[in-house]
N, C-alpha and C. Protein backbone atom coordinates (compact mmCIF):
# COMPACT_ATOMS: atom_id res chain seq x y z
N UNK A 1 -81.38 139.89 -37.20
CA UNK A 1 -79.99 139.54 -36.98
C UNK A 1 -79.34 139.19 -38.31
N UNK A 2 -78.20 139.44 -38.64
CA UNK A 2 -77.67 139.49 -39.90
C UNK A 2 -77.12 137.75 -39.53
N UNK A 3 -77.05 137.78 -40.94
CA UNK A 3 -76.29 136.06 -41.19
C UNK A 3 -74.86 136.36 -41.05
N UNK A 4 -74.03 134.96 -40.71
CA UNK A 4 -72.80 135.34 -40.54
C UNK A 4 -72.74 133.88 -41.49
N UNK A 5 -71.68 133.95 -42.83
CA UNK A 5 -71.23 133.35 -43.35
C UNK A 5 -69.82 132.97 -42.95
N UNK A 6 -68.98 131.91 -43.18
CA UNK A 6 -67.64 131.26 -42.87
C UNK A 6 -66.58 131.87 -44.02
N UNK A 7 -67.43 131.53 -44.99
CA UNK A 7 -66.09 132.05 -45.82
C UNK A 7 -66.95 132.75 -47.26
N UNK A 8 -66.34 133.81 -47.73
CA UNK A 8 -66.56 134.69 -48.82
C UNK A 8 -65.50 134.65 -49.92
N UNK A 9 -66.31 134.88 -51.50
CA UNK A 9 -65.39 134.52 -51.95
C UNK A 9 -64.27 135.72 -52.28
N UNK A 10 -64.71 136.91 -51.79
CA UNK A 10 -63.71 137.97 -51.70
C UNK A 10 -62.31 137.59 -50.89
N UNK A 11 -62.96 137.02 -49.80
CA UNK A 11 -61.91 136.44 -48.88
C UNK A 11 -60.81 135.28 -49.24
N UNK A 12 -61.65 134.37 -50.02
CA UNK A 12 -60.76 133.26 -50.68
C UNK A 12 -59.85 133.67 -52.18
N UNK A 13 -60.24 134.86 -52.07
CA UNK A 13 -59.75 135.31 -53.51
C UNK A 13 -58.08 135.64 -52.94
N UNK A 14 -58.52 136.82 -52.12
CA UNK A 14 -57.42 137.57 -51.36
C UNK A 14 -56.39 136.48 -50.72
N UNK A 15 -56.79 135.46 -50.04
CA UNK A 15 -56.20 134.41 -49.18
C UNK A 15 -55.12 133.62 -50.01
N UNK A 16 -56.09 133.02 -51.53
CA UNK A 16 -55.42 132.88 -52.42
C UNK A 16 -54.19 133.62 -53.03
N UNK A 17 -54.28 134.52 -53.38
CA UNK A 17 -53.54 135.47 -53.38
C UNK A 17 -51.81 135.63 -52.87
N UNK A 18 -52.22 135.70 -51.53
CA UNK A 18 -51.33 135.84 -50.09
C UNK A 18 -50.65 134.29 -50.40
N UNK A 19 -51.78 133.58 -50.52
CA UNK A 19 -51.05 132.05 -50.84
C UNK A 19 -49.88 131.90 -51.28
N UNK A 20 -50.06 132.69 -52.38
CA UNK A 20 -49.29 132.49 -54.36
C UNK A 20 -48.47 133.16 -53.82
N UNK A 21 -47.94 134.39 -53.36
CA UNK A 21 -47.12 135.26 -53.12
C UNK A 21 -46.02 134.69 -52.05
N UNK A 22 -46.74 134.12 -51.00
CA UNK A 22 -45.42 133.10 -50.34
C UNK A 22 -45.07 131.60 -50.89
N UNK A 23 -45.78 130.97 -51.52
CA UNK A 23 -45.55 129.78 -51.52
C UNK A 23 -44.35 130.30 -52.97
N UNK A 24 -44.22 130.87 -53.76
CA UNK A 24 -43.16 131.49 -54.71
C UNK A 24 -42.06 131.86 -53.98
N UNK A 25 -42.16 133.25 -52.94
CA UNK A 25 -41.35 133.21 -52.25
C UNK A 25 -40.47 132.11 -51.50
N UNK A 26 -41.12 130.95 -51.25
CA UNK A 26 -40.49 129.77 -50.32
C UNK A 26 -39.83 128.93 -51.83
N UNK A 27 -40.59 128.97 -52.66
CA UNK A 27 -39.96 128.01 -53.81
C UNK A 27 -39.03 128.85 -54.54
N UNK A 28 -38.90 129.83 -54.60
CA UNK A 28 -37.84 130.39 -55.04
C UNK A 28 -36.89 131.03 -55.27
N UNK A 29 -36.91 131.95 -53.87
CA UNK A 29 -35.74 132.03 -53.29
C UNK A 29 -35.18 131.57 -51.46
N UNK A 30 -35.50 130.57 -51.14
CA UNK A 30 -35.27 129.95 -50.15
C UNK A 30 -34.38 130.29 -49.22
N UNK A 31 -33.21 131.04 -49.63
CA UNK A 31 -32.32 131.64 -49.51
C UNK A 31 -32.86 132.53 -48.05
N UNK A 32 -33.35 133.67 -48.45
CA UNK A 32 -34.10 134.58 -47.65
C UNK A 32 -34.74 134.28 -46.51
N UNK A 33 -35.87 133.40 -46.46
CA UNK A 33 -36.21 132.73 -45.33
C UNK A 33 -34.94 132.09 -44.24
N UNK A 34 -34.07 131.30 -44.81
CA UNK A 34 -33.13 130.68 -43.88
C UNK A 34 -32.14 132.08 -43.89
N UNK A 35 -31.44 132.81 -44.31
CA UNK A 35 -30.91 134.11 -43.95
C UNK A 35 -31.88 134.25 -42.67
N UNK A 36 -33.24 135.01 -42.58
CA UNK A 36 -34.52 135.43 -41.45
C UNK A 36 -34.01 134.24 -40.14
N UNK A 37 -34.20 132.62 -40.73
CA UNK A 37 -34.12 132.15 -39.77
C UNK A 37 -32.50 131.92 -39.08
N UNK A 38 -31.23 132.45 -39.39
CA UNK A 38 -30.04 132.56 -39.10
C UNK A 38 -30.16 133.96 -38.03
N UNK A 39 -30.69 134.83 -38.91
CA UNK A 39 -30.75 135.84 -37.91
C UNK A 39 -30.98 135.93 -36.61
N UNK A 40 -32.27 135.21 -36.96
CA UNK A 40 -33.32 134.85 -35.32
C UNK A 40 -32.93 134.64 -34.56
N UNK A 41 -31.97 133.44 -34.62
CA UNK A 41 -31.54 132.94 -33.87
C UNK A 41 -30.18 133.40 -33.16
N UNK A 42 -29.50 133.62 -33.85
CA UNK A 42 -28.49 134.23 -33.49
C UNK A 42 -28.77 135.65 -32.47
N UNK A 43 -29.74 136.72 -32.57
CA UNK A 43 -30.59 137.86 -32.31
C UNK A 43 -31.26 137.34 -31.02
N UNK A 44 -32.01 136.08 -30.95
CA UNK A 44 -32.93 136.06 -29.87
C UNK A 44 -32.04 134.92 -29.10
N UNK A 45 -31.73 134.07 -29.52
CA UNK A 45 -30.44 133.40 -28.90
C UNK A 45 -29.28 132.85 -28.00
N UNK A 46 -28.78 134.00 -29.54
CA UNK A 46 -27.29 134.33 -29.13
C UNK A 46 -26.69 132.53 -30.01
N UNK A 47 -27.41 131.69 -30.26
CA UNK A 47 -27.28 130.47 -31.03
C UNK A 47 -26.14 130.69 -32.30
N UNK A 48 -25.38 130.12 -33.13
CA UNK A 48 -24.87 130.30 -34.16
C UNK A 48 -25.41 128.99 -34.52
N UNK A 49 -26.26 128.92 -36.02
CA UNK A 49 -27.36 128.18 -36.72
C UNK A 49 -26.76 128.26 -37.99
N UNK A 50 -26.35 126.39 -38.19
CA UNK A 50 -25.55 126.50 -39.47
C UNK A 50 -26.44 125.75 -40.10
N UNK A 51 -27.37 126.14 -41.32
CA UNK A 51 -28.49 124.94 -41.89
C UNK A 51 -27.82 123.84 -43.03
N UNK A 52 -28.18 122.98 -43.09
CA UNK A 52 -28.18 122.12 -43.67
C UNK A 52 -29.01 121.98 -44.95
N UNK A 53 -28.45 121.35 -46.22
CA UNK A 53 -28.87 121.31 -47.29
C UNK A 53 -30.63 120.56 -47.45
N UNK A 54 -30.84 120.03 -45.93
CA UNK A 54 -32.21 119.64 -45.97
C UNK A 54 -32.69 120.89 -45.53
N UNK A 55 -32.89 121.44 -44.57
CA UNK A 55 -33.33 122.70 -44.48
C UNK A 55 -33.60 123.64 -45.79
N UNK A 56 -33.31 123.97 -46.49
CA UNK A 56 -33.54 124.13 -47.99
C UNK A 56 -34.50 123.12 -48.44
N UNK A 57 -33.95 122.32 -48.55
CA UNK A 57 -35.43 121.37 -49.26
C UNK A 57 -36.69 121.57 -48.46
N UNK A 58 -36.41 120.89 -46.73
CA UNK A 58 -37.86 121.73 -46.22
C UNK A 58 -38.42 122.80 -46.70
N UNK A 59 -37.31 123.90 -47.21
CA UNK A 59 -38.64 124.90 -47.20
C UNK A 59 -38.94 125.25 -48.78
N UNK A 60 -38.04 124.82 -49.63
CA UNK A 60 -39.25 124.53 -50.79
C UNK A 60 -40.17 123.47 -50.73
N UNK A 61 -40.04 122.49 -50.13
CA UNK A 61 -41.52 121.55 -50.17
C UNK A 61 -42.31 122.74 -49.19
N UNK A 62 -41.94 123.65 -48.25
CA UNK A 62 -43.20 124.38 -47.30
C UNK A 62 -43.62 125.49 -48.61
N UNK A 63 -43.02 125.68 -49.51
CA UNK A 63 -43.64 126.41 -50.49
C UNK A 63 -44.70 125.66 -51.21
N UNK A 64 -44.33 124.58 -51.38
CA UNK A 64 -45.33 123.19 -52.02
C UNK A 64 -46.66 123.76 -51.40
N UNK A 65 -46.68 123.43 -49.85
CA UNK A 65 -47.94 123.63 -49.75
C UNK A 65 -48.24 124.65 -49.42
N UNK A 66 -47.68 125.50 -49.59
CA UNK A 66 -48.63 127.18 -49.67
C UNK A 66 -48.90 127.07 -51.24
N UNK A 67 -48.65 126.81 -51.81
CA UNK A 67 -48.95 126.82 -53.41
C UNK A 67 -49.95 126.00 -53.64
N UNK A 68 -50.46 124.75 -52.53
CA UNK A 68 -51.44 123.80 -52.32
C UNK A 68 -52.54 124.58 -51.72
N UNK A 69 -52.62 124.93 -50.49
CA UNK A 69 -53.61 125.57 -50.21
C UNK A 69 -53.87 127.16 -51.06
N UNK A 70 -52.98 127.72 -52.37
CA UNK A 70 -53.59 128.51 -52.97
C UNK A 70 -54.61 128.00 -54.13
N UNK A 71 -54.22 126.85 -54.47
CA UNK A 71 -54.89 125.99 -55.64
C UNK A 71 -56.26 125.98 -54.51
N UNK A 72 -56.64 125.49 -53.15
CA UNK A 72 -57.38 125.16 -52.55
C UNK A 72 -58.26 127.13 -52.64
N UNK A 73 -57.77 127.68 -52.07
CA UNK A 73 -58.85 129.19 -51.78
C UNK A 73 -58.70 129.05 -53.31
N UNK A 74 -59.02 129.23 -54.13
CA UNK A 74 -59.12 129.54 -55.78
C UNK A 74 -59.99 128.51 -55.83
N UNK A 75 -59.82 127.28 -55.45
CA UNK A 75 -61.26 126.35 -55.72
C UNK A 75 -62.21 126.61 -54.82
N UNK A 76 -62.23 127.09 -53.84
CA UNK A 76 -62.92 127.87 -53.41
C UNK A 76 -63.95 128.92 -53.43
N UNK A 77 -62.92 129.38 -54.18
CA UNK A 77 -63.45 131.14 -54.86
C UNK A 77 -64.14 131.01 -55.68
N UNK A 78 -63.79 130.17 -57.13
CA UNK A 78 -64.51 129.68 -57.79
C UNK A 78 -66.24 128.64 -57.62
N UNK A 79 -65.88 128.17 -56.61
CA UNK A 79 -67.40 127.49 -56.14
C UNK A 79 -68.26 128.39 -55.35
N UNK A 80 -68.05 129.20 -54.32
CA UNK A 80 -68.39 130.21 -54.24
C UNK A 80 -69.46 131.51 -55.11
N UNK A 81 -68.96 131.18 -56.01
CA UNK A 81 -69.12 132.39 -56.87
C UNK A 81 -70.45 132.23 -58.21
């Protein structure tokens, strides 16, 4: 029977990765996401969704921690390896 491992560090590499690529996206152009989430709503709805200047901040701090758990798969990857 083959072993089944939890996590690889190919996997934490890639994960990492995916991490870095949104948690940038959320930190820096924030914009885009709340545009997506205006849409949504309005689309699935029918809602008119006016965000607020915290809403922005939420979602650069939600970039925070995608940029946290990429630091995390990279320490990962690295112990792993």
């Amino acid at each position: 029977m083959a072993e089944i491992t939890t996590a690889t560090p190919e996997g934490a590499l890639l994960l990492g990765f995916v991490f870095i690529i949104l948690g940038l996206f959320f930190l820096i152009k924030p914009e885009w996401f709340i545009k997506f989430q205006i849409w949504n709503q309005k689309f699935f709805l029918g809602a008119k969704y006016i965000p607020s200047k915290r809403t922005y901040l939420f979602v650069r701090l939600f970039g925070v921690l995608w940029m946290l758990g990429a630091i995390f798969c990279f320490w990962v990857y690295f112990t792993l390896i």
